[in-house]
PDB file of N, CA and C in Angstrom:
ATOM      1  N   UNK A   1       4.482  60.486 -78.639  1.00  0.00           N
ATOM      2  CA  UNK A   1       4.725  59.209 -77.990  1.00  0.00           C
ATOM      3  C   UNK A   1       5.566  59.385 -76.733  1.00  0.00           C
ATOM      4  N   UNK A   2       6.405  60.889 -76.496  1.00  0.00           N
ATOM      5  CA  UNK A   2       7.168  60.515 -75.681  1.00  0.00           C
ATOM      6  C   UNK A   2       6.507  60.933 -74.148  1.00  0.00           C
ATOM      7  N   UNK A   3       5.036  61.755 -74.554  1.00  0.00           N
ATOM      8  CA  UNK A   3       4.210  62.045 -73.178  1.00  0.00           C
ATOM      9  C   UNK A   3       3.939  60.801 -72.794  1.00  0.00           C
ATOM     10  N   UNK A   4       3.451  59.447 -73.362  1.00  0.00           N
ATOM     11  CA  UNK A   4       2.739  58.639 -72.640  1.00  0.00           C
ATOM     12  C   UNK A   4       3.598  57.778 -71.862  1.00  0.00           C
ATOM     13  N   UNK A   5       5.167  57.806 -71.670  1.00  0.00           N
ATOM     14  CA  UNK A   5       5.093  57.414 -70.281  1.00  0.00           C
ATOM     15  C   UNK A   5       4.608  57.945 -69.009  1.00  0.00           C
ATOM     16  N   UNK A   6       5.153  59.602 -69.233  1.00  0.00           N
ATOM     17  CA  UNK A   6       4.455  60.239 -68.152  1.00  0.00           C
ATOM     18  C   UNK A   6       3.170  60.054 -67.657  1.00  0.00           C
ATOM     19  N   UNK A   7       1.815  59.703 -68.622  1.00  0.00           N
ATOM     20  CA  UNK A   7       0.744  59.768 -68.406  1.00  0.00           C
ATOM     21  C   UNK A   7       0.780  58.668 -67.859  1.00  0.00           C
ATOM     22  N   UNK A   8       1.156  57.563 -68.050  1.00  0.00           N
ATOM     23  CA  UNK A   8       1.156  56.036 -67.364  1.00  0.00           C
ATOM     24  C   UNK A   8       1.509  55.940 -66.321  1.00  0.00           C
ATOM     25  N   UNK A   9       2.846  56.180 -65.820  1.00  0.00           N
ATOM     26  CA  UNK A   9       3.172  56.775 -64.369  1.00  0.00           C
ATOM     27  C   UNK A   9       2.172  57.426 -63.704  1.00  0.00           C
ATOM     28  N   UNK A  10       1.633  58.443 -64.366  1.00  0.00           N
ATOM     29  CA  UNK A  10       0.632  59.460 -63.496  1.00  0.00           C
ATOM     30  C   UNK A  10      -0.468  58.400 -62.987  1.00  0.00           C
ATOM     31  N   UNK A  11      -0.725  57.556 -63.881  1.00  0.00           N
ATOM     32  CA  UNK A  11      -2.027  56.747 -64.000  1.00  0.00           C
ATOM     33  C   UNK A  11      -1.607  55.554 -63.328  1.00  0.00           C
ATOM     34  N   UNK A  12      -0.292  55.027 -62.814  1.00  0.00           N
ATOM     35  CA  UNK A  12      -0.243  54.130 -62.321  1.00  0.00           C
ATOM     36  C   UNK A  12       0.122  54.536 -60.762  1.00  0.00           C
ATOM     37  N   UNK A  13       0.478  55.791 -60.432  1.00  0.00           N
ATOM     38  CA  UNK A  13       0.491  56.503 -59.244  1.00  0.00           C
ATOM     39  C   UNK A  13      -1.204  56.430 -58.296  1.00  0.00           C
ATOM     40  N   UNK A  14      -2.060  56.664 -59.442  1.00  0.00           N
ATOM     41  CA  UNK A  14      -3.422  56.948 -59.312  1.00  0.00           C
ATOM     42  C   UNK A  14      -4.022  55.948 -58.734  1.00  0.00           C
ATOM     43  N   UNK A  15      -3.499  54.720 -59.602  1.00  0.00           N
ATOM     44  CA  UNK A  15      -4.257  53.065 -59.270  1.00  0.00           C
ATOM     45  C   UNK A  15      -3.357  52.682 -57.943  1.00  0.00           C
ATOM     46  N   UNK A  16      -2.006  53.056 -57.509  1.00  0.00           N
ATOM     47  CA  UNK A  16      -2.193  52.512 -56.413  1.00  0.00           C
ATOM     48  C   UNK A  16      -2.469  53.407 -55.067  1.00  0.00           C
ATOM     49  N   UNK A  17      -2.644  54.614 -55.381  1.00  0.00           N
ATOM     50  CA  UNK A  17      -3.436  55.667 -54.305  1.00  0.00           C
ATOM     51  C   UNK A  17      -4.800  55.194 -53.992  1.00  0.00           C
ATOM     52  N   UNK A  18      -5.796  54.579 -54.904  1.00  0.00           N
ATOM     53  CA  UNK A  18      -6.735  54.464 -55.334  1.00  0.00           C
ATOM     54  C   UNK A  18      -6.584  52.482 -53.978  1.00  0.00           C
ATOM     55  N   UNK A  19      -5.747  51.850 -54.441  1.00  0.00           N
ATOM     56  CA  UNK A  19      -6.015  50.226 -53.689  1.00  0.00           C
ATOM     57  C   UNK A  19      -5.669  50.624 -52.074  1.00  0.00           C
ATOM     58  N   UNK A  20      -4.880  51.990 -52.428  1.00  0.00           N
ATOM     59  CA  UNK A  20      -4.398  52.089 -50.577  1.00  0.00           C
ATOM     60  C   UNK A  20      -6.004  52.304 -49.734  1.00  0.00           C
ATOM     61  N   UNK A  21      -6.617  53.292 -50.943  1.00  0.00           N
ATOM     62  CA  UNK A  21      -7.480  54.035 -50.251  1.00  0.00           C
ATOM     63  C   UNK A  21      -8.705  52.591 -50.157  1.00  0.00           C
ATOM     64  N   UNK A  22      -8.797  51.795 -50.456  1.00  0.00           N
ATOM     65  CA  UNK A  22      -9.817  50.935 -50.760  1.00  0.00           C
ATOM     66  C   UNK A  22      -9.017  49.629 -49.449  1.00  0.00           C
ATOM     67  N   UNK A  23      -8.354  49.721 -49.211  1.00  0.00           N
ATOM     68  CA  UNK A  23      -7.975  48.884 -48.258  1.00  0.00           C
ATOM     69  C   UNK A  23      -7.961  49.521 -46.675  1.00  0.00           C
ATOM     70  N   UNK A  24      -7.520  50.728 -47.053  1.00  0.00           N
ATOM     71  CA  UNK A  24      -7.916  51.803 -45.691  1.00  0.00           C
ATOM     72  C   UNK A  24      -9.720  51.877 -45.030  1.00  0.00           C
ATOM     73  N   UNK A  25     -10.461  51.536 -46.101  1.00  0.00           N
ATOM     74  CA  UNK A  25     -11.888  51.588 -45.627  1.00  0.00           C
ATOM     75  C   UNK A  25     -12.238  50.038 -46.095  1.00  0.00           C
ATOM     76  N   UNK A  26     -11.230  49.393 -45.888  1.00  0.00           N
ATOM     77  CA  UNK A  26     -11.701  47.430 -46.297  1.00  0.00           C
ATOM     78  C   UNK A  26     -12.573  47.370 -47.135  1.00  0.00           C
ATOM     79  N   UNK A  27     -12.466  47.530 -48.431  1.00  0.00           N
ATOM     80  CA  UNK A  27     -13.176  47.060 -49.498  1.00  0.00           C
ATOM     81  C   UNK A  27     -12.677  46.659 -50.305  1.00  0.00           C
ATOM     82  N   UNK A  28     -13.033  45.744 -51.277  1.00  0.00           N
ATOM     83  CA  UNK A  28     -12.291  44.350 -52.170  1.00  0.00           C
ATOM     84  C   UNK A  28     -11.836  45.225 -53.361  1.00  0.00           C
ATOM     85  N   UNK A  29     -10.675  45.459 -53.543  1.00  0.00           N
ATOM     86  CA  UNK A  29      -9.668  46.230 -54.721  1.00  0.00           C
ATOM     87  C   UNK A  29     -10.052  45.396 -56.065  1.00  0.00           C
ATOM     88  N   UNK A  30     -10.510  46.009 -57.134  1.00  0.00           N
ATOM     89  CA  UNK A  30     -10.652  45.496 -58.216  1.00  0.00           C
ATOM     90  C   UNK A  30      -9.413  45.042 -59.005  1.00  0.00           C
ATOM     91  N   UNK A  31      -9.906  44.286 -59.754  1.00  0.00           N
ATOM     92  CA  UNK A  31      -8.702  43.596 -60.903  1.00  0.00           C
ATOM     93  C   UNK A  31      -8.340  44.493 -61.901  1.00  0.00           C
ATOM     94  N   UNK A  32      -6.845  45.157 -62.234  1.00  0.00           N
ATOM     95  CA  UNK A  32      -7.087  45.458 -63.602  1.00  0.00           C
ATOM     96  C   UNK A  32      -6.188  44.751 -64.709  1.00  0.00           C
ATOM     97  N   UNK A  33      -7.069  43.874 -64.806  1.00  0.00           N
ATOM     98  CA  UNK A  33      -6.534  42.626 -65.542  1.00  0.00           C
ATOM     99  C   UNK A  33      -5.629  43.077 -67.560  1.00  0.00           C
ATOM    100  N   UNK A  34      -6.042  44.250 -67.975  1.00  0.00           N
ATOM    101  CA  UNK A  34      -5.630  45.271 -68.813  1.00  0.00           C
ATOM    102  C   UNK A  34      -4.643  45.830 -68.936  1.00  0.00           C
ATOM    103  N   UNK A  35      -4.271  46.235 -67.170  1.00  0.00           N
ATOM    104  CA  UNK A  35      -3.438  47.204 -67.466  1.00  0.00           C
ATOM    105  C   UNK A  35      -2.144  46.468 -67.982  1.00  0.00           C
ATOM    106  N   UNK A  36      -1.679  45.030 -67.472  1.00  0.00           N
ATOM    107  CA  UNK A  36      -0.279  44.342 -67.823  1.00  0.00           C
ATOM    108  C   UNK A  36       0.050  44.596 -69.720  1.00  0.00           C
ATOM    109  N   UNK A  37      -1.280  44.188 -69.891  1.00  0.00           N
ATOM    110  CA  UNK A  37      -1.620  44.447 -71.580  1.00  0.00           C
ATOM    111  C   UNK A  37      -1.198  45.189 -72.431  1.00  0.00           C
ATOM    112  N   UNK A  38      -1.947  46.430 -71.264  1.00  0.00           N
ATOM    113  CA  UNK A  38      -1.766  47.910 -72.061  1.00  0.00           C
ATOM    114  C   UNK A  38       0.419  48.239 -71.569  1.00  0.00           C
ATOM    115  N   UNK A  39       0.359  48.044 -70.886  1.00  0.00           N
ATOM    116  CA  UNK A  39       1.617  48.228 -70.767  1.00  0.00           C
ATOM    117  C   UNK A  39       2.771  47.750 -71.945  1.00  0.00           C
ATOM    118  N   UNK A  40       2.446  46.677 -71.687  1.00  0.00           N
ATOM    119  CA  UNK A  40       3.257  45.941 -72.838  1.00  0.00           C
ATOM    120  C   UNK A  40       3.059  46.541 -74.520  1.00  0.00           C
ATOM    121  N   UNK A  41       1.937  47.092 -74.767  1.00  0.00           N
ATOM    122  CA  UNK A  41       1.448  47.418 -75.753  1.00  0.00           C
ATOM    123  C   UNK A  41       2.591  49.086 -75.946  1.00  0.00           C
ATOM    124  N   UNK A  42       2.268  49.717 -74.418  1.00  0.00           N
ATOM    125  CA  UNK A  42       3.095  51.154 -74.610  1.00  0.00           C
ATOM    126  C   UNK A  42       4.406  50.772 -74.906  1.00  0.00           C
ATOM    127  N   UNK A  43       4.953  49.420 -74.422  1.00  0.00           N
ATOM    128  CA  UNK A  43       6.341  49.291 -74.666  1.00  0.00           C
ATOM    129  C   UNK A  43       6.739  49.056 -76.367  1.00  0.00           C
ATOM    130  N   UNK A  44       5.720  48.138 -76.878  1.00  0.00           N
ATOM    131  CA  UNK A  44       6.137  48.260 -77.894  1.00  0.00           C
ATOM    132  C   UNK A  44       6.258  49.278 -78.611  1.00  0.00           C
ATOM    133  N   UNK A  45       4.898  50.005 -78.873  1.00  0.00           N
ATOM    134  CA  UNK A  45       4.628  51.543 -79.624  1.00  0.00           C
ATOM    135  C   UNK A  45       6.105  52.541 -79.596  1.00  0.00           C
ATOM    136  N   UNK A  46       6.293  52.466 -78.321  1.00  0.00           N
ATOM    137  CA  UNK A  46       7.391  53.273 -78.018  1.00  0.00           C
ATOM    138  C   UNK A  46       9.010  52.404 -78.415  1.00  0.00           C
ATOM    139  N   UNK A  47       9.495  51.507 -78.659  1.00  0.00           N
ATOM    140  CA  UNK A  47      10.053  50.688 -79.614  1.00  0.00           C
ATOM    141  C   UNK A  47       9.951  51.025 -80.719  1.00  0.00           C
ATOM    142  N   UNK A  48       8.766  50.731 -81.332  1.00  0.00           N
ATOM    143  CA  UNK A  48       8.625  51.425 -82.917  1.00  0.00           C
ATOM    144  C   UNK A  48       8.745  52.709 -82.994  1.00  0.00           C
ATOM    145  N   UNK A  49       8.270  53.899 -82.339  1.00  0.00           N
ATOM    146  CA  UNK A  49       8.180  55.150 -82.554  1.00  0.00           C
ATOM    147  C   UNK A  49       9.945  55.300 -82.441  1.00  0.00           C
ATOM    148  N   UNK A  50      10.399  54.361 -81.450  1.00  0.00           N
ATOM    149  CA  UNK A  50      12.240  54.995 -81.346  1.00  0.00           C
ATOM    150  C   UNK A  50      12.847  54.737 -82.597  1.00  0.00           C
ATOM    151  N   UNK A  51      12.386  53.472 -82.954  1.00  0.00           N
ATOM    152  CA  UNK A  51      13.144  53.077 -84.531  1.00  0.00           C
ATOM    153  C   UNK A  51      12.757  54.333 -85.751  1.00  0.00           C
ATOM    154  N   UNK A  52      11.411  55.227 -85.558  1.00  0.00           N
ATOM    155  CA  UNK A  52      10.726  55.811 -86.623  1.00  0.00           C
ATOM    156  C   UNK A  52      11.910  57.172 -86.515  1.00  0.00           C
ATOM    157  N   UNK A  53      12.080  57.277 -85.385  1.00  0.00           N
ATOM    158  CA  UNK A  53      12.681  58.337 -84.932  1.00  0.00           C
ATOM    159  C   UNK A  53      14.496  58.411 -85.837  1.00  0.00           C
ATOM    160  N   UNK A  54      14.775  57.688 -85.240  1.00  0.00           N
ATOM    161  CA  UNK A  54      16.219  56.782 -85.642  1.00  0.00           C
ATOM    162  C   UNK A  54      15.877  57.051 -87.160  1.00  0.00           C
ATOM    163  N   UNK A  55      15.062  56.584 -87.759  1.00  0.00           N
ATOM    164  CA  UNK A  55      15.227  56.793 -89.045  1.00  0.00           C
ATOM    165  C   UNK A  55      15.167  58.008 -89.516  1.00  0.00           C
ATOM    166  N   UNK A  56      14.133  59.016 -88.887  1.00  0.00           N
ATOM    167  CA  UNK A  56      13.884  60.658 -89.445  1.00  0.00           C
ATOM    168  C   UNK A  56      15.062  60.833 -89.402  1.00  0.00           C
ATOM    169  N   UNK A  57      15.433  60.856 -88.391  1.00  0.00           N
ATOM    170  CA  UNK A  57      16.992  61.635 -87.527  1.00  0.00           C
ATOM    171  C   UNK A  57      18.014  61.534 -89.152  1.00  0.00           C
ATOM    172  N   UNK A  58      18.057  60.184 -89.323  1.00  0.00           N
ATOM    173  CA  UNK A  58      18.934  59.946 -90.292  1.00  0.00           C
ATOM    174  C   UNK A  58      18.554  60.414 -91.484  1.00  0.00           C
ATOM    175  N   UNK A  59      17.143  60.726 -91.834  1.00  0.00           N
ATOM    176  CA  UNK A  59      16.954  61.396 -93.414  1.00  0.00           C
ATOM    177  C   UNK A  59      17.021  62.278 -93.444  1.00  0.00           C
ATOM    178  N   UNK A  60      16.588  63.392 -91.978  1.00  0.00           N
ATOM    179  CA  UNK A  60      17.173  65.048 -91.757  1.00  0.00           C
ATOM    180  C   UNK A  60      18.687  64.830 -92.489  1.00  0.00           C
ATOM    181  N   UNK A  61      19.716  64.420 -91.698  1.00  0.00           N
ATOM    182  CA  UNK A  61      21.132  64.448 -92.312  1.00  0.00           C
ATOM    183  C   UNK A  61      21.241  64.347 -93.763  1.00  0.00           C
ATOM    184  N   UNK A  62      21.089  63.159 -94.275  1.00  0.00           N
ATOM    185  CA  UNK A  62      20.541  63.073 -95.940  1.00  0.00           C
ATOM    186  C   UNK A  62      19.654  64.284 -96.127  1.00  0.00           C
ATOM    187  N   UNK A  63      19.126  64.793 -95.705  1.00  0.00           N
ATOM    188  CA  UNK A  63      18.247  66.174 -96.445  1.00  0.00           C
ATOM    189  C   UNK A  63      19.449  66.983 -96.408  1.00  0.00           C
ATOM    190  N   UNK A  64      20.627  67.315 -95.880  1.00  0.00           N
ATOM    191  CA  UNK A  64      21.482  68.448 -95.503  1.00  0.00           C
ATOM    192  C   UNK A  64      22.522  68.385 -97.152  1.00  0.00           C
ATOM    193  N   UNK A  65      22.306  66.860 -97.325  1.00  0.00           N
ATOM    194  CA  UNK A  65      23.170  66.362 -98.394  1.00  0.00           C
ATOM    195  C   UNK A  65      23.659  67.423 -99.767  1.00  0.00           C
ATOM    196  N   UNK A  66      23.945  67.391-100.942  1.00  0.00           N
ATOM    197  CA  UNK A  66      24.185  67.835-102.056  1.00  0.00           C
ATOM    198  C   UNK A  66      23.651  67.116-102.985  1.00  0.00           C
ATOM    199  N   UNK A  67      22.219  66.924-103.380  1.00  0.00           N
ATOM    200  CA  UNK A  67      21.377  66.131-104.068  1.00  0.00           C
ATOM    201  C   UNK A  67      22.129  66.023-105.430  1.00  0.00           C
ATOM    202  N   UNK A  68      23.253  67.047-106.158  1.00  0.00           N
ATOM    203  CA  UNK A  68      23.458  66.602-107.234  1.00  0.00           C
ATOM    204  C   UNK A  68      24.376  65.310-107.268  1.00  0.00           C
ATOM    205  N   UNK A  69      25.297  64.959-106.715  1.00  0.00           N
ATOM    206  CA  UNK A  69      26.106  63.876-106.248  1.00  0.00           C
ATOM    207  C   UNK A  69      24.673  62.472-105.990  1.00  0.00           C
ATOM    208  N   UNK A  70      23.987  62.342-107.053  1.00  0.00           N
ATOM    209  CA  UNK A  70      22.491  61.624-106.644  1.00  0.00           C
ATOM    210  C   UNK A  70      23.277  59.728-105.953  1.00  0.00           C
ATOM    211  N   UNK A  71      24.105  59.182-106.890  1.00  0.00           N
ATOM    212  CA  UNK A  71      24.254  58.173-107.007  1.00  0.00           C
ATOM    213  C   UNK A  71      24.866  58.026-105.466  1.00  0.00           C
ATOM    214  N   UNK A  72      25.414  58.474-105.231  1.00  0.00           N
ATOM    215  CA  UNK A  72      26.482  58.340-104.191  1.00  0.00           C
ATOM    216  C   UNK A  72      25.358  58.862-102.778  1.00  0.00           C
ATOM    217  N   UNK A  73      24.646  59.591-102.661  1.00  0.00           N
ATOM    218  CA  UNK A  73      23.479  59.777-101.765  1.00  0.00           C
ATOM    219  C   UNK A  73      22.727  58.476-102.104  1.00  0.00           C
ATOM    220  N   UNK A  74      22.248  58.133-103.069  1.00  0.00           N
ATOM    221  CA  UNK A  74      21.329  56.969-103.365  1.00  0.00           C
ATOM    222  C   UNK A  74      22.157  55.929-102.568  1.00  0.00           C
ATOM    223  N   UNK A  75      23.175  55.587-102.700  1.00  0.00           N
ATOM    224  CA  UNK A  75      23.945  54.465-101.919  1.00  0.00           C
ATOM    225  C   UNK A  75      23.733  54.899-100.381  1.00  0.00           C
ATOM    226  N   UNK A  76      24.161  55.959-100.068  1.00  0.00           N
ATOM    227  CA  UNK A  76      23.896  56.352 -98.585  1.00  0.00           C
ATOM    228  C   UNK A  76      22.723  55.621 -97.734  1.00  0.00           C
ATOM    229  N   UNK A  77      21.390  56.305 -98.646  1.00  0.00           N
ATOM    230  CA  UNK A  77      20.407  56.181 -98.517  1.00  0.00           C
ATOM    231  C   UNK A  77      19.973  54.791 -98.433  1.00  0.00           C
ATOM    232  N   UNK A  78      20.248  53.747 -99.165  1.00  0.00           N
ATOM    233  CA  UNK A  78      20.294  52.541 -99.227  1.00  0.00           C
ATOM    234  C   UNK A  78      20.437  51.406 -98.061  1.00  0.00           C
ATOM    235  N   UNK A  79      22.246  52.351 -97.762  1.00  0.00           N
ATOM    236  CA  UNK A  79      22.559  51.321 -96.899  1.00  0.00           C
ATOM    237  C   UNK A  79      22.135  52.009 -95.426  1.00  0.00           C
ATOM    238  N   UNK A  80      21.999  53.245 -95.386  1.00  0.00           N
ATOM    239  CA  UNK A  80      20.711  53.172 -93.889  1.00  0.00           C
ATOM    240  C   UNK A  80      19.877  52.596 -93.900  1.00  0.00           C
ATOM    241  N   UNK A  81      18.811  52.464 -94.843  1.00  0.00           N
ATOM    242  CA  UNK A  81      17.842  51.549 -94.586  1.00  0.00           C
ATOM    243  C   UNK A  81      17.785  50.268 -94.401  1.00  0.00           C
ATOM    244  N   UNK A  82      18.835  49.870 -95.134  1.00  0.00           N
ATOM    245  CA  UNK A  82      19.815  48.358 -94.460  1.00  0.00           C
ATOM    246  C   UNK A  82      19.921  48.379 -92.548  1.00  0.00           C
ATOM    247  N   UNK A  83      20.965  49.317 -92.391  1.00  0.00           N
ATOM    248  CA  UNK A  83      21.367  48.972 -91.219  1.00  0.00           C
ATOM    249  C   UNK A  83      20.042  49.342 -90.031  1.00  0.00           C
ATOM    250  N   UNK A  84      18.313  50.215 -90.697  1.00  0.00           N
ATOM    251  CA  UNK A  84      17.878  50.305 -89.461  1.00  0.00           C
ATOM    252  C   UNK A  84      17.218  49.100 -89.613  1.00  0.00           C
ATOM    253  N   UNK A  85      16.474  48.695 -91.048  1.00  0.00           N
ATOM    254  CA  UNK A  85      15.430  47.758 -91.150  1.00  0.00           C
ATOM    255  C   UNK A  85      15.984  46.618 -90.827  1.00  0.00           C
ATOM    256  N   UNK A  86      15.213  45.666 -89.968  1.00  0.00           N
ATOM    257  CA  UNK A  86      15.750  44.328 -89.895  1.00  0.00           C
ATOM    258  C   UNK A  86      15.762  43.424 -90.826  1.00  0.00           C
ATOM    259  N   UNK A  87      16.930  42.261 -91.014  1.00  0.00           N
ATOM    260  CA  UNK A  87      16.807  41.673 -92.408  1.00  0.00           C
ATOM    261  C   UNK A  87      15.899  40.975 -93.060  1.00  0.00           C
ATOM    262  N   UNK A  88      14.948  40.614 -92.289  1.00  0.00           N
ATOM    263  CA  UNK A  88      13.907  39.662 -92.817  1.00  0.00           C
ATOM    264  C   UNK A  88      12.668  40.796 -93.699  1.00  0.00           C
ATOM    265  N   UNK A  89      12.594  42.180 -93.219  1.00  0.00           N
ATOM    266  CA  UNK A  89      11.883  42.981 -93.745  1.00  0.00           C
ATOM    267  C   UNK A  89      12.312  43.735 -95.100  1.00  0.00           C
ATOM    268  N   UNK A  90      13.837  43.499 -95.141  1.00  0.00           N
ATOM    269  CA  UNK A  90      13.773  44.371 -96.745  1.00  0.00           C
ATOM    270  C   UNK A  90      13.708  43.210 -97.778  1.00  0.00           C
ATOM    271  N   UNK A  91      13.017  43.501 -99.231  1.00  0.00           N
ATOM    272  CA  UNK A  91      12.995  42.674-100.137  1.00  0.00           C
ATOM    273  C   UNK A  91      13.554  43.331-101.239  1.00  0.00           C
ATOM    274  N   UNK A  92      14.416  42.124-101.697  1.00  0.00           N
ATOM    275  CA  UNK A  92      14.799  42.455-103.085  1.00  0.00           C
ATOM    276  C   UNK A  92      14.261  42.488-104.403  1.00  0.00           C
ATOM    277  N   UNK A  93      13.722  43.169-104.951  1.00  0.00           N
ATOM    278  CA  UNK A  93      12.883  43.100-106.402  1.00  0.00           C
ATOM    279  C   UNK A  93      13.690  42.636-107.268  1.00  0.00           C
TER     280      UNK A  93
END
């Protein structure tokens, strides 16, 4: 996830090389009525992938743990997932 800004940049470098060159020989620059779309779309992905991240990061550390001490890791474990998940998403059984 973290190449596709680069590729977007590259690709949005492209589209406006591309309207210069189409205005340099006067011809009507197409719409890309998508790309606002797709953008917004990379923003989110990359939002979620940071939160996915945020969370590995934090279960690597918990992996470093002393699994016999279970209860006291189990609480650990718990209340990270508290503080990444937002509150409306965890449920109580």
């Amino acid at each position: 996830m973290k190449t596709f800004p680069v590729y977007w940049d590259h690709n949005v470098a492209n589209l406006l090389l591309r309207r210069r060159d189409l205005g340099y020989f006067e011809m009507e620059c197409p719409e890309f009525t998508t790309a606002a779309e797709l953008r917004e779309d990379l923003a989110k992905f990359e939002s979620m992938w940071g939160v996915f991240e945020e969370f590995d990061n934090g279960l690597q550390e918990l992996r470093k743990e002393d699994w016999i001490s279970f209860r006291h890791v189990y609480l650990l474990l718990f209340t990270f997932c508290l503080s990444v998940l937002p509150v409306n998403q965890v449920s109580h059984a």
